[in-house]
PDB file of N, CA and C in Angstrom:
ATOM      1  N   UNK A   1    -126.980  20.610  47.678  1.00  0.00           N
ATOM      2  CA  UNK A   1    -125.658  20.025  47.548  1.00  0.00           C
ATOM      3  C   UNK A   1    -124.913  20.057  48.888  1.00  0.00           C
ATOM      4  N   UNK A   2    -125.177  21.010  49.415  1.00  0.00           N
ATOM      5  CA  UNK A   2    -124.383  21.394  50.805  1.00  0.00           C
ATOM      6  C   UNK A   2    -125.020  20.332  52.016  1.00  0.00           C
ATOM      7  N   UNK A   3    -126.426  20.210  51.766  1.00  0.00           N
ATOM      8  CA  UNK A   3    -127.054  18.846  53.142  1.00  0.00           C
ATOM      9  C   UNK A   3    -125.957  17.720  52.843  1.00  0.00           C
ATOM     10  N   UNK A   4    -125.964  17.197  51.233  1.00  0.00           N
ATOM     11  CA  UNK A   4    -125.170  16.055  50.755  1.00  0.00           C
ATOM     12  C   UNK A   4    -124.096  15.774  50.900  1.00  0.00           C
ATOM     13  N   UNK A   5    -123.383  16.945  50.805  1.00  0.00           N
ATOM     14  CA  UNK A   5    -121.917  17.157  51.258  1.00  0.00           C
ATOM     15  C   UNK A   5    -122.168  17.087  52.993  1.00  0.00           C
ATOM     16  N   UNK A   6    -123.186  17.251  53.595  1.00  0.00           N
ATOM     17  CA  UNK A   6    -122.880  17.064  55.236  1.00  0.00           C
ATOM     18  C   UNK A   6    -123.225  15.639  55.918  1.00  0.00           C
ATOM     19  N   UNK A   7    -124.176  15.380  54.658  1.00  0.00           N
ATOM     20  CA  UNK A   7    -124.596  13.967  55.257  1.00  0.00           C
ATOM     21  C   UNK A   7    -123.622  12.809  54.768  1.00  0.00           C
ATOM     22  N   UNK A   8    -122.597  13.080  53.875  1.00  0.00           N
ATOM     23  CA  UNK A   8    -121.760  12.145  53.449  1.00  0.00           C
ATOM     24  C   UNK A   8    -120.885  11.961  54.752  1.00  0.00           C
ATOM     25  N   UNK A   9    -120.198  13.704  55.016  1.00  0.00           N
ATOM     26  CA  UNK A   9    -119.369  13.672  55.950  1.00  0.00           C
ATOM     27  C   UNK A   9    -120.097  12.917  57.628  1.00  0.00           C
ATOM     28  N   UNK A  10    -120.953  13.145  57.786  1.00  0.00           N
ATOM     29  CA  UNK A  10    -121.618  12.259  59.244  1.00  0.00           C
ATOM     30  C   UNK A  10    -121.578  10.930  58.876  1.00  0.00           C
ATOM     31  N   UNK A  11    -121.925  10.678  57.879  1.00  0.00           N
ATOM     32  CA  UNK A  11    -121.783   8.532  57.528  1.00  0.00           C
ATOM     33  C   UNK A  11    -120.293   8.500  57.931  1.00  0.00           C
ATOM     34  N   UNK A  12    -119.062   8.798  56.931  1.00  0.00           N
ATOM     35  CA  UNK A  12    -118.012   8.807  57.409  1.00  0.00           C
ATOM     36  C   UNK A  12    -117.492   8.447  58.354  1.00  0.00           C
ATOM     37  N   UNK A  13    -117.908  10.088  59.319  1.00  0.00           N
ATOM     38  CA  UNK A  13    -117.451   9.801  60.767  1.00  0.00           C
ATOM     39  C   UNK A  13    -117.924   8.578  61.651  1.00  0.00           C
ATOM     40  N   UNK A  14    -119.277   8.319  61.257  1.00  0.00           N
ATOM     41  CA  UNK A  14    -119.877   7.301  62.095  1.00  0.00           C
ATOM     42  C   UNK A  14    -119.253   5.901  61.477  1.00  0.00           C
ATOM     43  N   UNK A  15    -119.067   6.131  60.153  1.00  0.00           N
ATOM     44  CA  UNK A  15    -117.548   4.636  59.778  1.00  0.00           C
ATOM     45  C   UNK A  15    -116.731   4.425  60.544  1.00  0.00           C
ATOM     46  N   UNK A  16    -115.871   5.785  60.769  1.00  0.00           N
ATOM     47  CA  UNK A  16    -114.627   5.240  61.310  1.00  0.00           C
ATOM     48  C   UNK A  16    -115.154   5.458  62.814  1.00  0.00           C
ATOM     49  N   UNK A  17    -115.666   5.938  63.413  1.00  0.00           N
ATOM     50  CA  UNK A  17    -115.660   5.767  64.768  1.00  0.00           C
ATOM     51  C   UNK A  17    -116.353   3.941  64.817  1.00  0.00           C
ATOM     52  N   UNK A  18    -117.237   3.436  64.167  1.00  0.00           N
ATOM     53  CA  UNK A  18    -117.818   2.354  64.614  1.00  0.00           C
ATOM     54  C   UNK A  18    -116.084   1.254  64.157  1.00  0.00           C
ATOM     55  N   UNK A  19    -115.615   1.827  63.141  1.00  0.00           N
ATOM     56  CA  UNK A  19    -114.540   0.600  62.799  1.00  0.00           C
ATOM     57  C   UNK A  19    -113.169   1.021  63.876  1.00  0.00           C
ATOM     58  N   UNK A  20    -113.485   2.276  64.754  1.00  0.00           N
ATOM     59  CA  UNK A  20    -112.329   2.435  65.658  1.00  0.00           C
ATOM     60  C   UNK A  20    -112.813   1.506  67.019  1.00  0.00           C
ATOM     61  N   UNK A  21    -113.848   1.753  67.213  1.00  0.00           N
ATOM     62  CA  UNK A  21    -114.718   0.709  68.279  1.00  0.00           C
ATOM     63  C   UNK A  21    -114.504  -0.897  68.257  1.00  0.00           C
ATOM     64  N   UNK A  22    -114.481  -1.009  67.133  1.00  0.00           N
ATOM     65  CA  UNK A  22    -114.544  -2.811  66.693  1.00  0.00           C
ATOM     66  C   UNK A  22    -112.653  -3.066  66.942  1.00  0.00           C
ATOM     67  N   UNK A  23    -111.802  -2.071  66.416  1.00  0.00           N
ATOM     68  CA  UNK A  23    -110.573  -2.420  66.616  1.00  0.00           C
ATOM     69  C   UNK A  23    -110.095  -2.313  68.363  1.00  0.00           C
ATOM     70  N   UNK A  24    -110.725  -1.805  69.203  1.00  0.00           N
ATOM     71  CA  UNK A  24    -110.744  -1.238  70.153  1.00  0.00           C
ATOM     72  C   UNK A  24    -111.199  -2.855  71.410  1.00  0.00           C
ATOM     73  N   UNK A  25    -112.675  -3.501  70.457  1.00  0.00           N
ATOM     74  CA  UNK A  25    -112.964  -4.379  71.107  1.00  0.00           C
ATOM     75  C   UNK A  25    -112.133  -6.135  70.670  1.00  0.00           C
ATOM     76  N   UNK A  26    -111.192  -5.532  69.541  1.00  0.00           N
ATOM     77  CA  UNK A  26    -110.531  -7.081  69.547  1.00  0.00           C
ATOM     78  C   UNK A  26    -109.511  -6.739  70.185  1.00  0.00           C
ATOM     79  N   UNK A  27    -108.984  -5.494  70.412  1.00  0.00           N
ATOM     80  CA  UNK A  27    -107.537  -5.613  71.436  1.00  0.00           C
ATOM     81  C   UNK A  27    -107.882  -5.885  72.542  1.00  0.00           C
ATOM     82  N   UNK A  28    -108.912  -5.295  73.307  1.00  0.00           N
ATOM     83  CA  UNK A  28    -109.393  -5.606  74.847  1.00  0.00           C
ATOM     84  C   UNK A  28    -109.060  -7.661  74.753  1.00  0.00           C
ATOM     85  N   UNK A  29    -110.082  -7.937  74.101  1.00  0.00           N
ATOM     86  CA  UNK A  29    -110.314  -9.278  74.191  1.00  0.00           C
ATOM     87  C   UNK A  29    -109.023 -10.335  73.423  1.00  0.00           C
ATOM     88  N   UNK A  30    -108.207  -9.626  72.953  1.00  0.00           N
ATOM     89  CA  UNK A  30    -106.523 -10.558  72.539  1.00  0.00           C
ATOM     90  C   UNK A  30    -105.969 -10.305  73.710  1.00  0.00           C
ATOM     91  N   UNK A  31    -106.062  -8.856  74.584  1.00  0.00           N
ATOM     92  CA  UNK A  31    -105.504  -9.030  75.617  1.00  0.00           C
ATOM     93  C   UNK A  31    -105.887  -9.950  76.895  1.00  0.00           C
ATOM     94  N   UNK A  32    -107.333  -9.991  76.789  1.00  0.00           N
ATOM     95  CA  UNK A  32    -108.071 -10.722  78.355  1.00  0.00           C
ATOM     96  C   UNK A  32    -107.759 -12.181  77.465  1.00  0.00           C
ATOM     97  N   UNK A  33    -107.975 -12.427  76.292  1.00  0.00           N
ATOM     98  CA  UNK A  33    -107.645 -13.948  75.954  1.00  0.00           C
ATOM     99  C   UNK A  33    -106.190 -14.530  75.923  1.00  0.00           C
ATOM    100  N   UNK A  34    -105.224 -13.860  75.035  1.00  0.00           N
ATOM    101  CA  UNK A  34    -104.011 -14.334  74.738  1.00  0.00           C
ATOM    102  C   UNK A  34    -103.099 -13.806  75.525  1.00  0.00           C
ATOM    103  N   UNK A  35    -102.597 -13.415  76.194  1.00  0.00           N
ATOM    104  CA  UNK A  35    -101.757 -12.186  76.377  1.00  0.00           C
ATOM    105  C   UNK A  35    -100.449 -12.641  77.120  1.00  0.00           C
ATOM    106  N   UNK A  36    -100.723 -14.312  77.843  1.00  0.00           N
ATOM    107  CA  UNK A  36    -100.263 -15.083  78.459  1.00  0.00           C
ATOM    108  C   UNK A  36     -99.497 -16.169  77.284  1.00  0.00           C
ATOM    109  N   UNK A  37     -99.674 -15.937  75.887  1.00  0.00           N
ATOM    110  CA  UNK A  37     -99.448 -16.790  75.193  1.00  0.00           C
ATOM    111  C   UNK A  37     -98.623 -15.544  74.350  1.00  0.00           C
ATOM    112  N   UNK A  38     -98.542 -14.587  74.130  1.00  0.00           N
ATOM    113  CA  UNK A  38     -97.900 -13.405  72.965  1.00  0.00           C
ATOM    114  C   UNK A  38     -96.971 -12.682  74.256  1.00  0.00           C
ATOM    115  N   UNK A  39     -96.861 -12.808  75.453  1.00  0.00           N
ATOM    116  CA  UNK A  39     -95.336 -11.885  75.894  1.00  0.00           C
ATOM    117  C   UNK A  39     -94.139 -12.387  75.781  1.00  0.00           C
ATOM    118  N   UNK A  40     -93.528 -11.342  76.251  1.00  0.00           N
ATOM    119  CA  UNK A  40     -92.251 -12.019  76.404  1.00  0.00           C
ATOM    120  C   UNK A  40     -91.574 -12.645  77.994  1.00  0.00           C
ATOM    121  N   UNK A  41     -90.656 -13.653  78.000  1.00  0.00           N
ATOM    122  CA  UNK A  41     -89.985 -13.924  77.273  1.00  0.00           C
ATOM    123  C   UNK A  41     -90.027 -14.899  75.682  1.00  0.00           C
ATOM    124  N   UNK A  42     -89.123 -14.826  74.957  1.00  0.00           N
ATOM    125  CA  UNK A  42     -89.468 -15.897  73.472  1.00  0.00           C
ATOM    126  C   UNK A  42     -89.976 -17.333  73.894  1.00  0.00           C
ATOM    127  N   UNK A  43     -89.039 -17.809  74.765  1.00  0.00           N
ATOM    128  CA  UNK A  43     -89.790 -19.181  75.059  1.00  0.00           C
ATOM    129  C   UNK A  43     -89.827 -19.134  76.651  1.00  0.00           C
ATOM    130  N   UNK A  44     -90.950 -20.074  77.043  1.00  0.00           N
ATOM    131  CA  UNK A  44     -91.597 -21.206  76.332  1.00  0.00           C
ATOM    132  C   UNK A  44     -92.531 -20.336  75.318  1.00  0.00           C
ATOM    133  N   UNK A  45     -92.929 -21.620  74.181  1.00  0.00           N
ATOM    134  CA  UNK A  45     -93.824 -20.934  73.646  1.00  0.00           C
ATOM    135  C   UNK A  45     -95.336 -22.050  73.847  1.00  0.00           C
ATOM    136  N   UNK A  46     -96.048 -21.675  74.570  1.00  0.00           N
ATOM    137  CA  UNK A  46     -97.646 -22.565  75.061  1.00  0.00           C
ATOM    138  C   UNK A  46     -98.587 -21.994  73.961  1.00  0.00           C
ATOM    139  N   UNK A  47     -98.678 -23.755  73.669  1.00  0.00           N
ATOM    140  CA  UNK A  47     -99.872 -23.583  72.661  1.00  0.00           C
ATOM    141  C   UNK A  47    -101.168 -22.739  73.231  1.00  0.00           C
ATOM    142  N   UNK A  48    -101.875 -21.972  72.200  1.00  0.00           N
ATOM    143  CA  UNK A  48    -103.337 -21.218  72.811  1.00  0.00           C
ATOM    144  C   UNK A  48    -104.114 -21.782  73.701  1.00  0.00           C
ATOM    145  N   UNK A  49    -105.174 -21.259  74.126  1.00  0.00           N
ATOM    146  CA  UNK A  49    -106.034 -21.877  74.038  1.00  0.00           C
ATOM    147  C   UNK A  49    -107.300 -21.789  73.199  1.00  0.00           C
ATOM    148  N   UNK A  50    -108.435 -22.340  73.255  1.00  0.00           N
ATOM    149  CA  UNK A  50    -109.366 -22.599  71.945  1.00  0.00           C
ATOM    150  C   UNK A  50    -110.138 -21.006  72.527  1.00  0.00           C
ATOM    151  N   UNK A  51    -110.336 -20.329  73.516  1.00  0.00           N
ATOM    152  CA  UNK A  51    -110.895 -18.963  73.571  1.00  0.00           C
ATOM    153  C   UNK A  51    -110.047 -17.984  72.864  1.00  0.00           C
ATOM    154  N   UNK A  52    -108.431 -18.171  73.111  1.00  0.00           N
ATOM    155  CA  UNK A  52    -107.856 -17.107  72.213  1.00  0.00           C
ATOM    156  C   UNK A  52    -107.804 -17.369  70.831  1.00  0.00           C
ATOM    157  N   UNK A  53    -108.037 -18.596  70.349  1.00  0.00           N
ATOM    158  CA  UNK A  53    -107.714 -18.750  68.874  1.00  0.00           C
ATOM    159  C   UNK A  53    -109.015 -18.521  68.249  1.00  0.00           C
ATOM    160  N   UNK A  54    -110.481 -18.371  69.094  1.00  0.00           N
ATOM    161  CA  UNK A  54    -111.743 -17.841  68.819  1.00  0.00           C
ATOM    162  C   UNK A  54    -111.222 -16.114  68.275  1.00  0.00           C
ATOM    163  N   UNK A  55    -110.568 -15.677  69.210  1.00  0.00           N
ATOM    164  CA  UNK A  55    -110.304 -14.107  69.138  1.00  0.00           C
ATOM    165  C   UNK A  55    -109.844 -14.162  67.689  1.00  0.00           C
ATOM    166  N   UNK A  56    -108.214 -14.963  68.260  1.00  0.00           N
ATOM    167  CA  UNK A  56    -107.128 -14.726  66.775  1.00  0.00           C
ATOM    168  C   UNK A  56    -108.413 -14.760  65.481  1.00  0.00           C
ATOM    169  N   UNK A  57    -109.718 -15.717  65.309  1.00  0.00           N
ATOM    170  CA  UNK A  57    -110.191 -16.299  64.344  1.00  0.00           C
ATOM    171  C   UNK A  57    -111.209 -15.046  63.623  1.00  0.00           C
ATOM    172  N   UNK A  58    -111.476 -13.831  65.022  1.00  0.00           N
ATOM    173  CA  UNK A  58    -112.711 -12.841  64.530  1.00  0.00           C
ATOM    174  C   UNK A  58    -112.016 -11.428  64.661  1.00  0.00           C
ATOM    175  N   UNK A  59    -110.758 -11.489  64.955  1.00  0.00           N
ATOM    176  CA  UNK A  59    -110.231 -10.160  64.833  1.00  0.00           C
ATOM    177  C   UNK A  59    -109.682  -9.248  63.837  1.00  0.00           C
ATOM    178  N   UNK A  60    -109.616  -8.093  63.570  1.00  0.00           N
ATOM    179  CA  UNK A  60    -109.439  -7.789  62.546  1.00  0.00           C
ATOM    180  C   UNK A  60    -107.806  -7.264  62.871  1.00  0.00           C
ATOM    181  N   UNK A  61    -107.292  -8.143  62.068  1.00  0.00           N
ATOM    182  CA  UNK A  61    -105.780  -8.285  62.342  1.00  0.00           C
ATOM    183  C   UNK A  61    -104.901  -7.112  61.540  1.00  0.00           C
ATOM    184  N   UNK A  62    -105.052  -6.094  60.419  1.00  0.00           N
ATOM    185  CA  UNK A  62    -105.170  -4.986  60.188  1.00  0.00           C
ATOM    186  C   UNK A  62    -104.727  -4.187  60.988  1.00  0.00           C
ATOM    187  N   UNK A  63    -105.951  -3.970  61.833  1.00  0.00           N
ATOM    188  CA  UNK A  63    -106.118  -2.648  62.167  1.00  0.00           C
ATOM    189  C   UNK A  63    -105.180  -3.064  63.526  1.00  0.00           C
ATOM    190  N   UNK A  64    -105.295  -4.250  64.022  1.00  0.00           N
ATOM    191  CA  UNK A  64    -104.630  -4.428  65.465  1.00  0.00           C
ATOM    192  C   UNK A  64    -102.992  -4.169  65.339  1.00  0.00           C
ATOM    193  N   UNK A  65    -102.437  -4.304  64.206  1.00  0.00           N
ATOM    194  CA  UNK A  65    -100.867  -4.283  63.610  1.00  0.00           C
ATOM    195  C   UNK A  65    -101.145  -2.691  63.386  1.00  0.00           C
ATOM    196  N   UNK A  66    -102.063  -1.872  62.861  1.00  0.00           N
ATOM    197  CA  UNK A  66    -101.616  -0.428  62.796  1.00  0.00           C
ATOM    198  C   UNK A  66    -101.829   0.045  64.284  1.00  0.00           C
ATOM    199  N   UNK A  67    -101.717  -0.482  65.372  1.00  0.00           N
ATOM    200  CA  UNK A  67    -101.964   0.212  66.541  1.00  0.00           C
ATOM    201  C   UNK A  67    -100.141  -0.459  67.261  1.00  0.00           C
ATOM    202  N   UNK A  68     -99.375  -1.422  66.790  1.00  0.00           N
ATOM    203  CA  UNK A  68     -98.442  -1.894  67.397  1.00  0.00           C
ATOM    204  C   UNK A  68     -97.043  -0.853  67.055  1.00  0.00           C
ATOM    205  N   UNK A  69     -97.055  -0.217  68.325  1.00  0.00           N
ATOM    206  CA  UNK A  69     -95.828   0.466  68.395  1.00  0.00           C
ATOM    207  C   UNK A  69     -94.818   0.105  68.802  1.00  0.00           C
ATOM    208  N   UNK A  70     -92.960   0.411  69.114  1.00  0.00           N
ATOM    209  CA  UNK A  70     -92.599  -0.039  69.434  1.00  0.00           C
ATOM    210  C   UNK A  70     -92.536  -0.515  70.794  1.00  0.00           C
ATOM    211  N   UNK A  71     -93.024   0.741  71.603  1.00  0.00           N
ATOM    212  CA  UNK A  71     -93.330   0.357  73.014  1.00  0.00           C
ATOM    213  C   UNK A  71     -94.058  -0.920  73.519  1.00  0.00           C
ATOM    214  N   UNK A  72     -95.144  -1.252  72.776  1.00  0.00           N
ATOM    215  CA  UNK A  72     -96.069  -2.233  72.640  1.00  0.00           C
ATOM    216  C   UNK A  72     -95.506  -3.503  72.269  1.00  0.00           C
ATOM    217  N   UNK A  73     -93.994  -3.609  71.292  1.00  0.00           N
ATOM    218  CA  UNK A  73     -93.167  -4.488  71.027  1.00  0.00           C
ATOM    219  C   UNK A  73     -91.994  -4.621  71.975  1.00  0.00           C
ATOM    220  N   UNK A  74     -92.161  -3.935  73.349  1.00  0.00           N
ATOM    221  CA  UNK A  74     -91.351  -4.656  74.577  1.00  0.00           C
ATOM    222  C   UNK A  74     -92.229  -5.431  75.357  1.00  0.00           C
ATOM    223  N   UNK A  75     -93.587  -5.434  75.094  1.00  0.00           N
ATOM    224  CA  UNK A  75     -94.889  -6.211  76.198  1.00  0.00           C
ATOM    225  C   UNK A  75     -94.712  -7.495  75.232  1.00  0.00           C
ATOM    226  N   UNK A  76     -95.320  -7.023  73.818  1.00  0.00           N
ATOM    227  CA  UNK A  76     -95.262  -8.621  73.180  1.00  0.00           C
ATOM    228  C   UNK A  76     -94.228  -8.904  72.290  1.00  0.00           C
ATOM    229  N   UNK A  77     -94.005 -10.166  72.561  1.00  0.00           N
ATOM    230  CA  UNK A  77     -92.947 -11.090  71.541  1.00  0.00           C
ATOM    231  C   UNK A  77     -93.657 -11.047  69.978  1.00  0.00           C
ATOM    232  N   UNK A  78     -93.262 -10.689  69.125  1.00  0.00           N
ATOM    233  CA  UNK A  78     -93.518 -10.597  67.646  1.00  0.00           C
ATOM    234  C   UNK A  78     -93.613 -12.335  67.126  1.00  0.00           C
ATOM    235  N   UNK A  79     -92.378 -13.171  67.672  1.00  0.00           N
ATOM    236  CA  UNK A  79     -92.446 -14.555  67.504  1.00  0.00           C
ATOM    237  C   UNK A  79     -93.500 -15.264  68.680  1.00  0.00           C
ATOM    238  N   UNK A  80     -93.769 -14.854  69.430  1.00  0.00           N
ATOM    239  CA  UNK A  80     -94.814 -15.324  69.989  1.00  0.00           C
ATOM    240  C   UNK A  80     -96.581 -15.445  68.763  1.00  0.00           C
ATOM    241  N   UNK A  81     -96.512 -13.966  68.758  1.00  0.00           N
ATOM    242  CA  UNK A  81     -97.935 -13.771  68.256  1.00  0.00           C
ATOM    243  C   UNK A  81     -97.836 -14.493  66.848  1.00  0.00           C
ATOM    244  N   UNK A  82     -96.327 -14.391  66.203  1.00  0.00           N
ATOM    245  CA  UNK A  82     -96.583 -15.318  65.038  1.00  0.00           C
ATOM    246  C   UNK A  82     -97.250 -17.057  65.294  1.00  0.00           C
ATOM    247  N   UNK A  83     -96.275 -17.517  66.410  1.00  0.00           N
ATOM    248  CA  UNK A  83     -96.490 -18.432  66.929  1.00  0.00           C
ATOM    249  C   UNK A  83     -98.073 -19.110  67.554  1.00  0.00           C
ATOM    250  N   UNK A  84     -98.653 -17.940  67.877  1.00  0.00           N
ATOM    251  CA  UNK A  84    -100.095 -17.983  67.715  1.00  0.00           C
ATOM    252  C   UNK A  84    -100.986 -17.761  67.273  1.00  0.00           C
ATOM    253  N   UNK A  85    -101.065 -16.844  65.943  1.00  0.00           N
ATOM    254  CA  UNK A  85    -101.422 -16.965  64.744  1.00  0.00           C
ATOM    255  C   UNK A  85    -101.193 -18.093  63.716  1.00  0.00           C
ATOM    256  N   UNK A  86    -100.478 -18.971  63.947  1.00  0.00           N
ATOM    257  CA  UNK A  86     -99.695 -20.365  63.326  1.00  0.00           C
ATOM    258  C   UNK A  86    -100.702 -21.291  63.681  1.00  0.00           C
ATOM    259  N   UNK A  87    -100.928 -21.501  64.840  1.00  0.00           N
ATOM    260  CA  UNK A  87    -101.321 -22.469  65.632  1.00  0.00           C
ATOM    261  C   UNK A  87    -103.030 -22.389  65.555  1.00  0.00           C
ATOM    262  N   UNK A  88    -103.169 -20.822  65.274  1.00  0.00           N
ATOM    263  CA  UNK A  88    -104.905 -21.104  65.741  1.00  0.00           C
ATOM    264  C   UNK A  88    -105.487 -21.166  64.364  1.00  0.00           C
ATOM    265  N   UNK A  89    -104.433 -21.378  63.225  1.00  0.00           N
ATOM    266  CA  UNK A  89    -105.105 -21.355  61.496  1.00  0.00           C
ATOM    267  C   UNK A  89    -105.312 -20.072  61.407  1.00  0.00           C
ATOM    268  N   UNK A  90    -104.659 -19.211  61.293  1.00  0.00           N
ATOM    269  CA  UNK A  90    -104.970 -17.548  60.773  1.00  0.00           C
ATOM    270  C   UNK A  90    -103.334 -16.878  60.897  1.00  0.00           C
ATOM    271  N   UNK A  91    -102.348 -17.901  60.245  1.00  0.00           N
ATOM    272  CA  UNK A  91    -101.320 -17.265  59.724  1.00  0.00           C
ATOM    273  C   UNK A  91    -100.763 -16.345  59.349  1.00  0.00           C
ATOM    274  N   UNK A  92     -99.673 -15.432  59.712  1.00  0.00           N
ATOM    275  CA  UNK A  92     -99.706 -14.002  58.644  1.00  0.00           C
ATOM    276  C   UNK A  92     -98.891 -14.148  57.436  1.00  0.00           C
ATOM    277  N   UNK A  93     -98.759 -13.431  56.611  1.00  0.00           N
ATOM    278  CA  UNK A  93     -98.399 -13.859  55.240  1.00  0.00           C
ATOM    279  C   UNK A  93     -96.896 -13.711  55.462  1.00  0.00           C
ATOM    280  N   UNK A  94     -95.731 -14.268  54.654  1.00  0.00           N
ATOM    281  CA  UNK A  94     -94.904 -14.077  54.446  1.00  0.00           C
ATOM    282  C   UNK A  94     -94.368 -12.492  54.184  1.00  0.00           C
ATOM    283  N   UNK A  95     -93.244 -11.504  55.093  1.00  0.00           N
ATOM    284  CA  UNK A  95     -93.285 -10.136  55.105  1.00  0.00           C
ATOM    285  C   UNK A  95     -94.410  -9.771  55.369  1.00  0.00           C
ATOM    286  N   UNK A  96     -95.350  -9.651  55.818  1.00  0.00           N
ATOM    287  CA  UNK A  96     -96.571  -8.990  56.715  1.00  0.00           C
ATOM    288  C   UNK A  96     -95.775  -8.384  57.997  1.00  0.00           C
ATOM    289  N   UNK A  97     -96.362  -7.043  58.291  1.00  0.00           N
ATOM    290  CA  UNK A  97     -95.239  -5.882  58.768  1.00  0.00           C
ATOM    291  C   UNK A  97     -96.573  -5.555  59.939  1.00  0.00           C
ATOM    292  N   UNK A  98     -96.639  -5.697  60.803  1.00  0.00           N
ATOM    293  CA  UNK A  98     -97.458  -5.921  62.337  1.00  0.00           C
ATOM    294  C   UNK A  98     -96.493  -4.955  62.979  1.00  0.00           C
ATOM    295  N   UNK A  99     -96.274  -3.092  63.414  1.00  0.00           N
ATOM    296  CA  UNK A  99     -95.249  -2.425  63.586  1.00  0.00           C
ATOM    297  C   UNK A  99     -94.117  -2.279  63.147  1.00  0.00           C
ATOM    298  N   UNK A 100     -92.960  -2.649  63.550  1.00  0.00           N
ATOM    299  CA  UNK A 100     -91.718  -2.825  63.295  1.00  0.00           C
ATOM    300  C   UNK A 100     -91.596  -4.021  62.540  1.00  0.00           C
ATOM    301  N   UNK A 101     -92.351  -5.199  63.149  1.00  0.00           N
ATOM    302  CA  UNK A 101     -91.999  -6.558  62.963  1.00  0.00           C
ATOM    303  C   UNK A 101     -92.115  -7.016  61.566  1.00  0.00           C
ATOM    304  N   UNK A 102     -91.031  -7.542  61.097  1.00  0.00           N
ATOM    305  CA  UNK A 102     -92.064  -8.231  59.523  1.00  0.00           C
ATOM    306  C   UNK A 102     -91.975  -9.699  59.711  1.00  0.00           C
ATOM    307  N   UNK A 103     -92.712  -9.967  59.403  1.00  0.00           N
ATOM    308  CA  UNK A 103     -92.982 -12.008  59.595  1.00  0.00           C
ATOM    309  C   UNK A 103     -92.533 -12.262  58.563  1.00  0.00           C
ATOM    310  N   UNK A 104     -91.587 -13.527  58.759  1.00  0.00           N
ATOM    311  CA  UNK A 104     -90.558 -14.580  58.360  1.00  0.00           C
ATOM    312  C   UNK A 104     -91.866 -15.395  57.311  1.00  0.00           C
ATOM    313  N   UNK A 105     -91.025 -16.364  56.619  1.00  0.00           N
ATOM    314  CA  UNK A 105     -91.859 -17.436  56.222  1.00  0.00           C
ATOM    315  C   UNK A 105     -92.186 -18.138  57.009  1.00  0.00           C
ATOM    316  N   UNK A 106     -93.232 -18.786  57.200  1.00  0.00           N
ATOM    317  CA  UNK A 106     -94.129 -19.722  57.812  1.00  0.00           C
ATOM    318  C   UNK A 106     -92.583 -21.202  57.944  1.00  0.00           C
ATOM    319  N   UNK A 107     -92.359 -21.802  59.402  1.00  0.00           N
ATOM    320  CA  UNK A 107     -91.053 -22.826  58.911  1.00  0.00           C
ATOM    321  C   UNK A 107     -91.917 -24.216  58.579  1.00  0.00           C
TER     322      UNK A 107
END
């Protein structure tokens, strides 16, 4: 019982470290892709391009909103990233809470 109980706990860990890795590799790459399209100031607001809306399209948008602090919400515009989540077809839902931010209805 005790191997079982150890081998559960090693799958686990190797879960969340592989799903901390994967959240790890869509922020790198929203940042090297979009990052020029989600700061601030609010406007202008420039449509994506088709490499960042590849990102917006495989990222796991989750886990990237439980890493947005407020500090992180003086680098990016909240209406930006909505604004590019809009644009690349991967919308956030109406009240969807990305840190601080909660997203408006879609206009």
């Amino acid at each position: 019982m005790a191997k079982l109980m150890c081998l559960c706990f090693i799958i686990l860990t190797i879960a969340v470290a592989v799903s901390a890795d994967e959240c790890e590799g869509d922020r790198q790459a929203m940042i090297k892709e979009c990052a020029k399209y989600q700061k601030w100031p609010a406007n202008p607001k420039l449509n994506p391009s088709d490499k960042c809306c590849a990102v917006w399209q495989k990222a796991n948008i989750p886990c990237l909103c439980a890493g947005v602090t407020k500090e992180k919400e003086k680098i990016w515009c909240m209406e930006k990233v909505a604004y590019v989540a809009n644009f690349c077809k991967k919308p956030f839902p109406h009240g969807y809470k990305c840190g601080s931010y909660t997203f408006p209805p879609l206009a």
